[in-house]
Structures are given as structure tokens and as C-alpha cells.
PDB file of N, CA and C in Angstrom:
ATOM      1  N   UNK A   1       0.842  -1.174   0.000  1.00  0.00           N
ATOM      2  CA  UNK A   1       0.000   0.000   0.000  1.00  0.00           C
ATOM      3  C   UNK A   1       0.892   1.243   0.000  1.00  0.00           C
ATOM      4  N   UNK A   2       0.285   2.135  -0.676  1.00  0.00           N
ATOM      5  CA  UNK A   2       1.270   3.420  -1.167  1.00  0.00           C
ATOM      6  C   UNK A   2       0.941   4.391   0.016  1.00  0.00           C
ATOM      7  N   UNK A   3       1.874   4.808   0.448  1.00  0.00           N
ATOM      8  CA  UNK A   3       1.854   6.153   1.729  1.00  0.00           C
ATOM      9  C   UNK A   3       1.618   7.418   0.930  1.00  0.00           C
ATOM     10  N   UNK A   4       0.391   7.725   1.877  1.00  0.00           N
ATOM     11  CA  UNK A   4      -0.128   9.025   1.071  1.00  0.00           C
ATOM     12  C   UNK A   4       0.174   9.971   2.087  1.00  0.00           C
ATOM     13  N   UNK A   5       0.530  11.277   1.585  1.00  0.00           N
ATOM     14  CA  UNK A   5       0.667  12.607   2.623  1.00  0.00           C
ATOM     15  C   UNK A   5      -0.001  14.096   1.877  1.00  0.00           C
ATOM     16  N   UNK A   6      -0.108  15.014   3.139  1.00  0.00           N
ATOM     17  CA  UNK A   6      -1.060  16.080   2.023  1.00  0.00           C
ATOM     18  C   UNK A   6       0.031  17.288   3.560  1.00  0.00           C
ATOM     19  N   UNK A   7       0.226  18.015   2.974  1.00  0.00           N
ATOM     20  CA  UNK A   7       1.142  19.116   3.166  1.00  0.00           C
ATOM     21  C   UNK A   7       0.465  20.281   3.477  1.00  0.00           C
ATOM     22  N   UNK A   8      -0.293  21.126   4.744  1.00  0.00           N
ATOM     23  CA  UNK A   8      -0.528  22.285   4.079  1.00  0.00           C
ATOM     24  C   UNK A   8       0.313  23.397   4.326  1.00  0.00           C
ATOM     25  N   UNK A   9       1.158  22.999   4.237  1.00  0.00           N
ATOM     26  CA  UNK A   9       2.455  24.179   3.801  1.00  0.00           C
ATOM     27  C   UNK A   9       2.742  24.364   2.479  1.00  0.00           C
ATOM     28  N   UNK A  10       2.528  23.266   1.503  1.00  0.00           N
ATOM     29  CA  UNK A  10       2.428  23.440   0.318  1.00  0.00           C
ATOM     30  C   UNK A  10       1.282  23.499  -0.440  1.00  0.00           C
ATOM     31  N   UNK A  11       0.191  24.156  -0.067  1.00  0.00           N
ATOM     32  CA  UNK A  11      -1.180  24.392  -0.700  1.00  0.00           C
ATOM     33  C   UNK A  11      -0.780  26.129  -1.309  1.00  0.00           C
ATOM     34  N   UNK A  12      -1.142  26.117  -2.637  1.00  0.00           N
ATOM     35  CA  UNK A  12      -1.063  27.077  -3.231  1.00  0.00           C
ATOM     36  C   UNK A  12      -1.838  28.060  -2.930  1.00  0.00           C
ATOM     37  N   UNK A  13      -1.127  29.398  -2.242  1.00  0.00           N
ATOM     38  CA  UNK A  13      -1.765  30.592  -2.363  1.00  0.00           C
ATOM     39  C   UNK A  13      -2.073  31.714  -3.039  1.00  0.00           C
ATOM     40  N   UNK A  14      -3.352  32.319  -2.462  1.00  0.00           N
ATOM     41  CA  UNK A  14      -3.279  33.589  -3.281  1.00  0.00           C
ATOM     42  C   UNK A  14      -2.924  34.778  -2.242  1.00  0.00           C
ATOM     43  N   UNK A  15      -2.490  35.872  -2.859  1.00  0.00           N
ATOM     44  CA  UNK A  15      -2.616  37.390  -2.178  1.00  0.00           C
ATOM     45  C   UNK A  15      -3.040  38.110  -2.699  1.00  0.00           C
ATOM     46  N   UNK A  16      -3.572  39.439  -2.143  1.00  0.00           N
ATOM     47  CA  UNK A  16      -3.918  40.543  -2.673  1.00  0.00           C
ATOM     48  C   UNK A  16      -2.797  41.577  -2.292  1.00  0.00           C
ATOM     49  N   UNK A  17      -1.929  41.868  -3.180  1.00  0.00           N
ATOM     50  CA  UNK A  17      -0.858  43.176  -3.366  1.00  0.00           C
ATOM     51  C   UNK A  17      -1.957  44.533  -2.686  1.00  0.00           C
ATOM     52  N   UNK A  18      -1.696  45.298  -1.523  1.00  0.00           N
ATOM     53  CA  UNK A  18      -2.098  46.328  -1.109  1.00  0.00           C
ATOM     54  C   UNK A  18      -1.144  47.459  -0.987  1.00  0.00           C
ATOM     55  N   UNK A  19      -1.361  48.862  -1.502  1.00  0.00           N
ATOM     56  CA  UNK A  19      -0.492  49.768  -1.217  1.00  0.00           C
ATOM     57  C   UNK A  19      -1.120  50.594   0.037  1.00  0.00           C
ATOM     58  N   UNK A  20      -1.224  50.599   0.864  1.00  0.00           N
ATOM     59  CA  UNK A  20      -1.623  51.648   1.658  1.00  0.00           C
ATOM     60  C   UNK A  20      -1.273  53.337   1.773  1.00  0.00           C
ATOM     61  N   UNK A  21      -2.210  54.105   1.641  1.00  0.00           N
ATOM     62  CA  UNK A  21      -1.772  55.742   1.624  1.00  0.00           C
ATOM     63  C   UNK A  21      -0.336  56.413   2.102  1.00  0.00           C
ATOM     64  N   UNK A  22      -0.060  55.476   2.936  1.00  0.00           N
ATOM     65  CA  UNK A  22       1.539  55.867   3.656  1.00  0.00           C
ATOM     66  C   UNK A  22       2.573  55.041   2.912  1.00  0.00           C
ATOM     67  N   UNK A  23       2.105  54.560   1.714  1.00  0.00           N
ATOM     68  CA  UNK A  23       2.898  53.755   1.000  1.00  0.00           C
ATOM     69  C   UNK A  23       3.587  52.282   1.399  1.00  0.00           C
ATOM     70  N   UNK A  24       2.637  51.976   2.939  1.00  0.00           N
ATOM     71  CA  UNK A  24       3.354  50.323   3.729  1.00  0.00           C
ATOM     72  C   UNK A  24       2.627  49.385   2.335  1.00  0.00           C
ATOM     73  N   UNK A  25       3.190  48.767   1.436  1.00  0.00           N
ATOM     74  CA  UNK A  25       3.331  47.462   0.797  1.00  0.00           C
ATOM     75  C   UNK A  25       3.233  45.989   1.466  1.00  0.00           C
ATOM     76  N   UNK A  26       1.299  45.872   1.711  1.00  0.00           N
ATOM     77  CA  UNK A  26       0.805  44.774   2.279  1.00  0.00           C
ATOM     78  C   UNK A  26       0.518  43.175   0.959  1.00  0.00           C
ATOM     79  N   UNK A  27       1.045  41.904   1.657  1.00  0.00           N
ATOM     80  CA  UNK A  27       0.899  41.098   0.837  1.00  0.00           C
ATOM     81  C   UNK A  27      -0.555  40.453   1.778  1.00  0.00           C
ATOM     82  N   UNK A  28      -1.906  40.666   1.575  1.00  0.00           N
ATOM     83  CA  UNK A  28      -2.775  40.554   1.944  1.00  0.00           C
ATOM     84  C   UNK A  28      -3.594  38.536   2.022  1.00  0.00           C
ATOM     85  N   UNK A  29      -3.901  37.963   3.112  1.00  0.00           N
ATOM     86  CA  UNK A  29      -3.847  37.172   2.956  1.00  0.00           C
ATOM     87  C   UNK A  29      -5.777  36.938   2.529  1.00  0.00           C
ATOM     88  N   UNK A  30      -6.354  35.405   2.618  1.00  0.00           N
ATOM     89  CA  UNK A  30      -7.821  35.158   2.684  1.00  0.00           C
ATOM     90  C   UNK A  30      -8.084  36.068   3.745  1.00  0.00           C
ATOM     91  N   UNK A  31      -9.297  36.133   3.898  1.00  0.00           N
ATOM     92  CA  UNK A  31     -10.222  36.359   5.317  1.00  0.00           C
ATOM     93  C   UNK A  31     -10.250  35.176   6.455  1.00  0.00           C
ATOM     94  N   UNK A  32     -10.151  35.264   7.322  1.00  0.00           N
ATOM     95  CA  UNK A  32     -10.213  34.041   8.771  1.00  0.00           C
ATOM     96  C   UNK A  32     -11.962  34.267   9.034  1.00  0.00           C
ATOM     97  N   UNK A  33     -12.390  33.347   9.664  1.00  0.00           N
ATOM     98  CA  UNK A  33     -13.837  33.340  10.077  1.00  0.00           C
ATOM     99  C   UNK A  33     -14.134  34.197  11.062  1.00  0.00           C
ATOM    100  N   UNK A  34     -13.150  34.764  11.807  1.00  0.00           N
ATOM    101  CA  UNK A  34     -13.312  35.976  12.437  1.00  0.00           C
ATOM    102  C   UNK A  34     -13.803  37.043  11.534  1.00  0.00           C
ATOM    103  N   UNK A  35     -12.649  37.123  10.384  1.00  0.00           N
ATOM    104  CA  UNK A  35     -13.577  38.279   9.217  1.00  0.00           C
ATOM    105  C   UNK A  35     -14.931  38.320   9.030  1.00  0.00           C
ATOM    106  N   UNK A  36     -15.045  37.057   8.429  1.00  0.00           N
ATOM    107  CA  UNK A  36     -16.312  37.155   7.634  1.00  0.00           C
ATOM    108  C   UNK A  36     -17.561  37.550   9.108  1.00  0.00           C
ATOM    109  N   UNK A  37     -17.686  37.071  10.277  1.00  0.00           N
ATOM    110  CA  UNK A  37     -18.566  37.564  10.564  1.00  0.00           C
ATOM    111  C   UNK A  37     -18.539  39.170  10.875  1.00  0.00           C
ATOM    112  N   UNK A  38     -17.301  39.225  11.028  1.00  0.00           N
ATOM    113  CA  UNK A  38     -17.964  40.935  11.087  1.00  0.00           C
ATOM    114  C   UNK A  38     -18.159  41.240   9.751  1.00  0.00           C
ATOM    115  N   UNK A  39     -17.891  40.672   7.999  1.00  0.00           N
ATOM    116  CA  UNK A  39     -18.681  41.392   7.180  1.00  0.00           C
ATOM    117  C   UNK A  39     -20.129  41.210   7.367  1.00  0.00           C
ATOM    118  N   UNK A  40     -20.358  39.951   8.306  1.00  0.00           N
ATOM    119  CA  UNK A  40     -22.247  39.750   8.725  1.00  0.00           C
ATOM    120  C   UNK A  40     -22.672  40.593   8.898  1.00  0.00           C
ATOM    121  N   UNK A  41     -21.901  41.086  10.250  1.00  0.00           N
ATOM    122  CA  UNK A  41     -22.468  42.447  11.205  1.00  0.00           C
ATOM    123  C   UNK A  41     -22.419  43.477  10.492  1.00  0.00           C
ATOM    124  N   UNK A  42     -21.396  44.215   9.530  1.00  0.00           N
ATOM    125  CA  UNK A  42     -21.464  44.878   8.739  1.00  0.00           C
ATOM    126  C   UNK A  42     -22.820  45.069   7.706  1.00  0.00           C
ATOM    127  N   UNK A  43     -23.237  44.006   7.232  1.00  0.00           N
ATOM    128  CA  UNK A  43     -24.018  44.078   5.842  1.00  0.00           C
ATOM    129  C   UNK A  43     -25.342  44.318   7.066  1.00  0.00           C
ATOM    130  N   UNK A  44     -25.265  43.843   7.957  1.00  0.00           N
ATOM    131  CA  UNK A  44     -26.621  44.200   8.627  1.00  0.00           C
ATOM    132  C   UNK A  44     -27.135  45.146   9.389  1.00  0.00           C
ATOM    133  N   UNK A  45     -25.802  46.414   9.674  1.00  0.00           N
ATOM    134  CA  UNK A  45     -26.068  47.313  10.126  1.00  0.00           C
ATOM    135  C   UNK A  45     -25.918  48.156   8.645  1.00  0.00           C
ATOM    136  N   UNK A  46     -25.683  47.807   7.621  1.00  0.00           N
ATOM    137  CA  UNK A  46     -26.181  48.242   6.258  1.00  0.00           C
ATOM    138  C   UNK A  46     -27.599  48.177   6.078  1.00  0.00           C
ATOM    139  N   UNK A  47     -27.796  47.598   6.328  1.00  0.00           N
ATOM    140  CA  UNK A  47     -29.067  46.579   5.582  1.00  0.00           C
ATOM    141  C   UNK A  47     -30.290  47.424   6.550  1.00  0.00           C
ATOM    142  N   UNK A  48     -29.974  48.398   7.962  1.00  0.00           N
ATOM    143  CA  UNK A  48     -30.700  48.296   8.945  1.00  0.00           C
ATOM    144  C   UNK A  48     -30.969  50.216   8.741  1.00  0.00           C
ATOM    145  N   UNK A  49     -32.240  50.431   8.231  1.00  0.00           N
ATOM    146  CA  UNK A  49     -32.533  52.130   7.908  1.00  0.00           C
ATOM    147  C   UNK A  49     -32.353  52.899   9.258  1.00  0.00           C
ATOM    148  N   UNK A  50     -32.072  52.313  10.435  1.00  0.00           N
ATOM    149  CA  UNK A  50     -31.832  53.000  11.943  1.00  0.00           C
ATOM    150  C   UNK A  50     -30.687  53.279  11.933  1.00  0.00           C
ATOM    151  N   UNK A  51     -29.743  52.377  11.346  1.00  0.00           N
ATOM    152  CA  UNK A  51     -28.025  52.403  12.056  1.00  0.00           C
ATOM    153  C   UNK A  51     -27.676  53.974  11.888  1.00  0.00           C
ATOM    154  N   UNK A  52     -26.654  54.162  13.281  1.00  0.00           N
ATOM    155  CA  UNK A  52     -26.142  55.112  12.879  1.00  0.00           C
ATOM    156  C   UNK A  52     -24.838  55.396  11.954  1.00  0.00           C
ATOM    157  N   UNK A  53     -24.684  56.251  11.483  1.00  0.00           N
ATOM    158  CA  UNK A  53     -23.642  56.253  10.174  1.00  0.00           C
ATOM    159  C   UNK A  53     -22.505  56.128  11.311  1.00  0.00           C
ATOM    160  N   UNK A  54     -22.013  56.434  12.178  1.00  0.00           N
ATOM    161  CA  UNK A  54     -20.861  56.505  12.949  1.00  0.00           C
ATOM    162  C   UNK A  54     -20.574  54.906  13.253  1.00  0.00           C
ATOM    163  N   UNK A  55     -21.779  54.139  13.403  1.00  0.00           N
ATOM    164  CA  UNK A  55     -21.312  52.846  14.051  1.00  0.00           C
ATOM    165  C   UNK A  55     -21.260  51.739  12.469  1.00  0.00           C
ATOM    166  N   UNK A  56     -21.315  52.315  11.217  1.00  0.00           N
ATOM    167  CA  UNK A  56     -21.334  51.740  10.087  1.00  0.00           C
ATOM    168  C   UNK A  56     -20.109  51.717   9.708  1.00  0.00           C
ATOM    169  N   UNK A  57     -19.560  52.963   9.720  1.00  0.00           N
ATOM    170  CA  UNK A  57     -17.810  53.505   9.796  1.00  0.00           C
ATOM    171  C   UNK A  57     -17.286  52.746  10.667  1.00  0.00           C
ATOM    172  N   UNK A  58     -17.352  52.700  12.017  1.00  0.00           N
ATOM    173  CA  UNK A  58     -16.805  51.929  12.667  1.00  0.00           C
ATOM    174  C   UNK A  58     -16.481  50.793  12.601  1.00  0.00           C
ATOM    175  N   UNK A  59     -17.627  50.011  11.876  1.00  0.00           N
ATOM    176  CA  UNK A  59     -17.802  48.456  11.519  1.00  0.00           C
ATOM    177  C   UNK A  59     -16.547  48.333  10.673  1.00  0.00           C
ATOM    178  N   UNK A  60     -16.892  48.931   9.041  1.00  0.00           N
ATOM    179  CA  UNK A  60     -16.423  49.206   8.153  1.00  0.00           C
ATOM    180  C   UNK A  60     -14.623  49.299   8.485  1.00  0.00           C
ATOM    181  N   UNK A  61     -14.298  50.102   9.508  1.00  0.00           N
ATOM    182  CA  UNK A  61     -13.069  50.274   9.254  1.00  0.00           C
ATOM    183  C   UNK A  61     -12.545  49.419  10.335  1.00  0.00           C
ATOM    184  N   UNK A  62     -13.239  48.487  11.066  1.00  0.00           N
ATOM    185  CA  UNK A  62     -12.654  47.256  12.017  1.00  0.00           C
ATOM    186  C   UNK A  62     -12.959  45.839  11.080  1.00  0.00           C
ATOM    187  N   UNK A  63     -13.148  45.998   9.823  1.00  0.00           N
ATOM    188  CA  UNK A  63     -13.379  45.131   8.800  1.00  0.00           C
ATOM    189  C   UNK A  63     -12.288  45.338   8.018  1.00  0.00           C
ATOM    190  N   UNK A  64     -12.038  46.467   7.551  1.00  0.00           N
ATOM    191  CA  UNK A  64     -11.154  46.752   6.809  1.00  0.00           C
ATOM    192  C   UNK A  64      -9.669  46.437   7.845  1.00  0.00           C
ATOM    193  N   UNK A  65      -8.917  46.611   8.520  1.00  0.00           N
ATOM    194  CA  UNK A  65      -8.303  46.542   9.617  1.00  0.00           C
ATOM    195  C   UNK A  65      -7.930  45.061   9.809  1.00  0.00           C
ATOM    196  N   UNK A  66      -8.995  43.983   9.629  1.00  0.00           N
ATOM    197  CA  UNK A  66      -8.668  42.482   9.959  1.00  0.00           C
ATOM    198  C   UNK A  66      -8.310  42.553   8.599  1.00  0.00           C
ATOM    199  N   UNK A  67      -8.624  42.906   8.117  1.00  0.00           N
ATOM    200  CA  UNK A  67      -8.140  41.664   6.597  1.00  0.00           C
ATOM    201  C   UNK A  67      -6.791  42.527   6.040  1.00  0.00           C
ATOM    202  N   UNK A  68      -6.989  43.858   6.304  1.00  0.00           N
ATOM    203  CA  UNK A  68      -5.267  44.199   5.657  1.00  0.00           C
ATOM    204  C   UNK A  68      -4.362  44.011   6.987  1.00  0.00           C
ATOM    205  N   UNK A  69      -4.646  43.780   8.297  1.00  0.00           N
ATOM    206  CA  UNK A  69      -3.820  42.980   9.382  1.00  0.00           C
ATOM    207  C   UNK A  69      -3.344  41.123   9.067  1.00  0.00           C
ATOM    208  N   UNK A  70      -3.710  40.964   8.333  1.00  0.00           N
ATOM    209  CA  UNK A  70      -3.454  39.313   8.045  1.00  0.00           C
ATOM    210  C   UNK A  70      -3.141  39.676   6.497  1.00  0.00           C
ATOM    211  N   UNK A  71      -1.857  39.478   6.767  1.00  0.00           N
ATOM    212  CA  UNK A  71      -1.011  39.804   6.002  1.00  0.00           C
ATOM    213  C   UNK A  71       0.530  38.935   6.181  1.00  0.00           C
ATOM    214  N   UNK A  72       1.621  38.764   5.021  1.00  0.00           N
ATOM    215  CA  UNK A  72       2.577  37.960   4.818  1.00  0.00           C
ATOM    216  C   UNK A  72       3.667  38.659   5.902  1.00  0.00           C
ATOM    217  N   UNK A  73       3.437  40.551   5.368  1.00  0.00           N
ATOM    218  CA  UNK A  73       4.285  40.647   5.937  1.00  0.00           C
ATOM    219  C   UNK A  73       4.649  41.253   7.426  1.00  0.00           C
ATOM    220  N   UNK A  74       3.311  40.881   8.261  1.00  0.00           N
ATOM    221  CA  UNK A  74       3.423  40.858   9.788  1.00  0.00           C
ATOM    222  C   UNK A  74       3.225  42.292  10.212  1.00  0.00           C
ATOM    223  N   UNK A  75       2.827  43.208   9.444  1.00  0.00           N
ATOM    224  CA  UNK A  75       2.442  44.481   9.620  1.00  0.00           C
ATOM    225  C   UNK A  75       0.717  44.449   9.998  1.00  0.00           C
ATOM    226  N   UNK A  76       0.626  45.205  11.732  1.00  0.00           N
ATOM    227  CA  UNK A  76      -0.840  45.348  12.182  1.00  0.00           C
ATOM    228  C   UNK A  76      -1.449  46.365  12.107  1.00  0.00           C
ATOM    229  N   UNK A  77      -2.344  46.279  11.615  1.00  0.00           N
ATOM    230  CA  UNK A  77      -3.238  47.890  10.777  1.00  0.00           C
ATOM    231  C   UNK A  77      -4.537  48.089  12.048  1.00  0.00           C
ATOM    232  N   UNK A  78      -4.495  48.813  12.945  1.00  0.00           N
ATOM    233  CA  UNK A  78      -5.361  49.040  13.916  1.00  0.00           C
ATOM    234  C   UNK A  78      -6.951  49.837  12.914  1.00  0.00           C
ATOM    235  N   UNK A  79      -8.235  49.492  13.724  1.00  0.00           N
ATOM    236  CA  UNK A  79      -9.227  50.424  13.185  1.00  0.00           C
ATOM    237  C   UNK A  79      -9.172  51.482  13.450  1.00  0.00           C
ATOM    238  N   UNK A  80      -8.662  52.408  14.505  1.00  0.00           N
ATOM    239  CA  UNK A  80      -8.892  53.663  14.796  1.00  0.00           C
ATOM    240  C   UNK A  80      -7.751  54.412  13.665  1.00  0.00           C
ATOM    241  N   UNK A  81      -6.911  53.741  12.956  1.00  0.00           N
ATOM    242  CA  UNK A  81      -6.159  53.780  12.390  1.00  0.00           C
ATOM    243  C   UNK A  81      -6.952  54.544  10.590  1.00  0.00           C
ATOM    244  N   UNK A  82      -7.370  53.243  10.889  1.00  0.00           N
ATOM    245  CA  UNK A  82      -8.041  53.118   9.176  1.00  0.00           C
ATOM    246  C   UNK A  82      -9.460  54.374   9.653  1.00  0.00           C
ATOM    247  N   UNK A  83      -9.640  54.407  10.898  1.00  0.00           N
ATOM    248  CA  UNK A  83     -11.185  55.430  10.756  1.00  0.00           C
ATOM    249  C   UNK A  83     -10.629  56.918  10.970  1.00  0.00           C
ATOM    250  N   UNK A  84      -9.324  56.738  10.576  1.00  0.00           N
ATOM    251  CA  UNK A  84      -8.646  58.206  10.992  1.00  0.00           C
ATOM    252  C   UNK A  84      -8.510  58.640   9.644  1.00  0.00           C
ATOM    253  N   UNK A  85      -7.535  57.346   8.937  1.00  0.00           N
ATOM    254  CA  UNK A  85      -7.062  57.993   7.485  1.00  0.00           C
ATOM    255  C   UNK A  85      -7.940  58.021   6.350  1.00  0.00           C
ATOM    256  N   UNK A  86      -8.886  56.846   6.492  1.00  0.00           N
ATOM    257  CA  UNK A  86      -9.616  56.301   5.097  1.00  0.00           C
ATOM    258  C   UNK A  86     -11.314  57.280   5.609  1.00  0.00           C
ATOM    259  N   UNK A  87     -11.398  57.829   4.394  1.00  0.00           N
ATOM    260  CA  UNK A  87     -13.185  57.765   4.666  1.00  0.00           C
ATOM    261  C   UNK A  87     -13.541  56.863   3.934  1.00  0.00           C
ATOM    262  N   UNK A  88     -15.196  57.120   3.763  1.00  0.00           N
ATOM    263  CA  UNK A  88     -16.340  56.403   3.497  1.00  0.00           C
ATOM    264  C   UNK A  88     -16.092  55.415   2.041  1.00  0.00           C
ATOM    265  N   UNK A  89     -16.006  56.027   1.447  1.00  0.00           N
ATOM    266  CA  UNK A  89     -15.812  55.818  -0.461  1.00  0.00           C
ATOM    267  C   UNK A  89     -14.853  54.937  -0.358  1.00  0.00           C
ATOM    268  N   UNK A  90     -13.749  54.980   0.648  1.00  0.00           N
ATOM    269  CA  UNK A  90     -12.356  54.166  -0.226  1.00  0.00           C
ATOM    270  C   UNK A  90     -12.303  53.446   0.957  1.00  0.00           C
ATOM    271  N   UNK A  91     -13.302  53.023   2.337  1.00  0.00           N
ATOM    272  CA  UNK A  91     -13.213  51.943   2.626  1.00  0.00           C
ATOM    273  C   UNK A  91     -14.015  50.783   1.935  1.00  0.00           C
ATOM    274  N   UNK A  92     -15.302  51.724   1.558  1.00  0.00           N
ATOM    275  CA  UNK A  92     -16.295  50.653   0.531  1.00  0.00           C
ATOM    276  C   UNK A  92     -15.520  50.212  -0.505  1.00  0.00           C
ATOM    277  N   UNK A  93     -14.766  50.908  -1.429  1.00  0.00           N
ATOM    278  CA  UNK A  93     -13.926  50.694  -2.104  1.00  0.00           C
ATOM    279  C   UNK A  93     -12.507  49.203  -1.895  1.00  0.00           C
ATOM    280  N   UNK A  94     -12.343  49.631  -1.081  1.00  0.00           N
ATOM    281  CA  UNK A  94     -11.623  48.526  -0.495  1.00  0.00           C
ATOM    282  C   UNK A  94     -12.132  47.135  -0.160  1.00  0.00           C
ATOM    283  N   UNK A  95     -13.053  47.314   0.733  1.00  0.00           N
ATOM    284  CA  UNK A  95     -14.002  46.155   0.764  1.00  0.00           C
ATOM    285  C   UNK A  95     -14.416  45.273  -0.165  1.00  0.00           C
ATOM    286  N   UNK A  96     -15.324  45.701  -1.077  1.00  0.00           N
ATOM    287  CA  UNK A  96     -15.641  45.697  -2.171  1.00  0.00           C
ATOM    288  C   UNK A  96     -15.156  44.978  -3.268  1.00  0.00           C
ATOM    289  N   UNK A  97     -13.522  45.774  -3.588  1.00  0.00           N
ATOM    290  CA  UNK A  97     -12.708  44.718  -4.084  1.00  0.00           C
ATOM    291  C   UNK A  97     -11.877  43.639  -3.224  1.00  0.00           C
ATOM    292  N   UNK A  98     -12.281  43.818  -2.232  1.00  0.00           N
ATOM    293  CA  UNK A  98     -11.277  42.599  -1.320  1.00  0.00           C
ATOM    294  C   UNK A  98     -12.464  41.478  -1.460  1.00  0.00           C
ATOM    295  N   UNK A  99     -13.716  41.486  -1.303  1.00  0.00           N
ATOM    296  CA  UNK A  99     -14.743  40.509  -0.939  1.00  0.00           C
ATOM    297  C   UNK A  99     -14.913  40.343  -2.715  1.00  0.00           C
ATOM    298  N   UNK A 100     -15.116  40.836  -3.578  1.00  0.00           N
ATOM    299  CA  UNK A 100     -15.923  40.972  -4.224  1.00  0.00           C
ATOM    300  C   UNK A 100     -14.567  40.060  -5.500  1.00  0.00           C
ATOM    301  N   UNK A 101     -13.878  40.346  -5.663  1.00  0.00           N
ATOM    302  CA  UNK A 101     -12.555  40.164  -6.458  1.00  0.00           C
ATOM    303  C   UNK A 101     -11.838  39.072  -5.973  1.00  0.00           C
ATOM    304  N   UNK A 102     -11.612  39.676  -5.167  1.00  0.00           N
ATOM    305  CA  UNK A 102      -9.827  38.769  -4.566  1.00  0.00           C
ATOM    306  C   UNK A 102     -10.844  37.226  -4.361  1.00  0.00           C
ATOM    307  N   UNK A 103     -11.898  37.415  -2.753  1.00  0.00           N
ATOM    308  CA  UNK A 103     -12.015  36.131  -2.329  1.00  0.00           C
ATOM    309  C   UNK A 103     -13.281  35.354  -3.054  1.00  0.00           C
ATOM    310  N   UNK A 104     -13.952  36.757  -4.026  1.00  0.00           N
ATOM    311  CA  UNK A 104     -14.694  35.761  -4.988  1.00  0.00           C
ATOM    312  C   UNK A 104     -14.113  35.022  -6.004  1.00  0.00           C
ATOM    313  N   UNK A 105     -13.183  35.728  -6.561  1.00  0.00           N
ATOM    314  CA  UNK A 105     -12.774  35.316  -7.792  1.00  0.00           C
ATOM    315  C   UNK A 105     -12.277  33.857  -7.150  1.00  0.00           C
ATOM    316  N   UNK A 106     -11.592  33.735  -5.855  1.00  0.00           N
ATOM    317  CA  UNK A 106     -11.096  32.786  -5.515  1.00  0.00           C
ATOM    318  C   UNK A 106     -12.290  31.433  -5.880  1.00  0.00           C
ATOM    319  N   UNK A 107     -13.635  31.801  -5.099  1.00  0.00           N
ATOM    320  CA  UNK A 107     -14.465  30.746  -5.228  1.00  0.00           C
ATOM    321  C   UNK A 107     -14.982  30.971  -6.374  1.00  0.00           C
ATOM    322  N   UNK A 108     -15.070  31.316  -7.126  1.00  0.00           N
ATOM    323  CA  UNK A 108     -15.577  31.149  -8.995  1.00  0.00           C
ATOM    324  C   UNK A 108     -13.950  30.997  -9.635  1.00  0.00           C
ATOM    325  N   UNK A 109     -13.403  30.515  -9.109  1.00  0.00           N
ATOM    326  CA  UNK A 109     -12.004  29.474  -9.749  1.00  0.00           C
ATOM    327  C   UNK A 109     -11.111  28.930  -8.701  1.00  0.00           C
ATOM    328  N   UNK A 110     -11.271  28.009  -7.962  1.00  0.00           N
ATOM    329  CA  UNK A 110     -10.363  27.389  -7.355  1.00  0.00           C
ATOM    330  C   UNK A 110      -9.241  26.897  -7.383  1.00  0.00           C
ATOM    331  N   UNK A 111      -9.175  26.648  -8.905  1.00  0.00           N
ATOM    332  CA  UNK A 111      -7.830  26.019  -9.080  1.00  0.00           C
ATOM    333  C   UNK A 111      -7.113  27.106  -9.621  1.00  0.00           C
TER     334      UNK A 111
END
């Protein structure tokens, strides 16, 4: 019988190349399941005609914050950080193409 082994150190990745405004050069990794639920909480204080815009931003830029914090190259991007430098437009922006691009494209082509 043939010895089988599966490696995941050698499972092929992807990144998303990020430049950040201060010019730090992030090699951006997937989302962890920590992410995705705060994009939950996110889309639902979207989704919710009460929310206040302050606690949408907030969401938004502690969303934005995990996923350019998980990263190759060990650089931690705080939210008060991102709700200082980034407004509205270019965190959606960001988002957007991080969910929408990077980790879709991932699942509409796996290999």
C-alpha cells in the first residue's frame, strides 16, 4: 500500500498586493472566520434604515483593519487607524474589491 501525505504548507496561495496611503506594501492574505462575521455584522447594520452612520464607519473600518492585518508581511493595521485615514468611499472601495474580487474570484475558480 502506497503512503499518502497532504502538506498544508504546500497548498497554493493567493494574495492581494495592497499599497496603503503611507505607502506600507501589504501582501494581503484570505479572510479568517473571524472576518467574515464581522462582514455579517457589517451588511446588517447596512441593511438596517436606523443604524447610525458613525457605528457603520466603525464596523467598516474594524473590517477593513482584519483583513489588511493578516497579512505575509506581519504588519498590524489598527481600526482607529483606518477610521482616521480612510473615509467612506475608499473603505467601501476597499471592501468591495477585497470581498468581491480577490475572495470571490477565488471561489468562482479554485484552481
Amino acid at each position: 500500500m502506497a503512503n499518502l501525505s497532504f502538506n498544508f504548507n504546500k497548498i497554493k496561495r493567493t494574495y492581494l498586493n495592497v499599497t496603503l496611503k503611507d505607502g506600507t506594501a501589504l501582501q494581503v492574505k484570505m479572510p479568517t472566520k473571524n472576518t467574515f462575521g464581522k462582514v455579517q455584522a457589517l451588511n446588517r447594520l447596512q441593511d438596517d434604515e436606523n443604524a447610525d452612520v458613525a457605528d457603520v464607519m466603525d464596523t467598516m473600518a474594524a473590517v477593513m483593519a482584519d483583513c489588511l492585518s493578516n497579512n505575509l508581511n506581519g504588519v498590524r493595521v489598527k481600526a482607529e487607524q483606518i477610521a482616521e485615514e480612510y473615509d467612506i468611499e475608499e473603505m467601501t472601495a476597499f471592501i468591495g474589491e477585497y470581498y468581491e474580487k480577490f475572495v470571490g474570484g477565488l471561489q468562482n475558480n479554485p484552481n
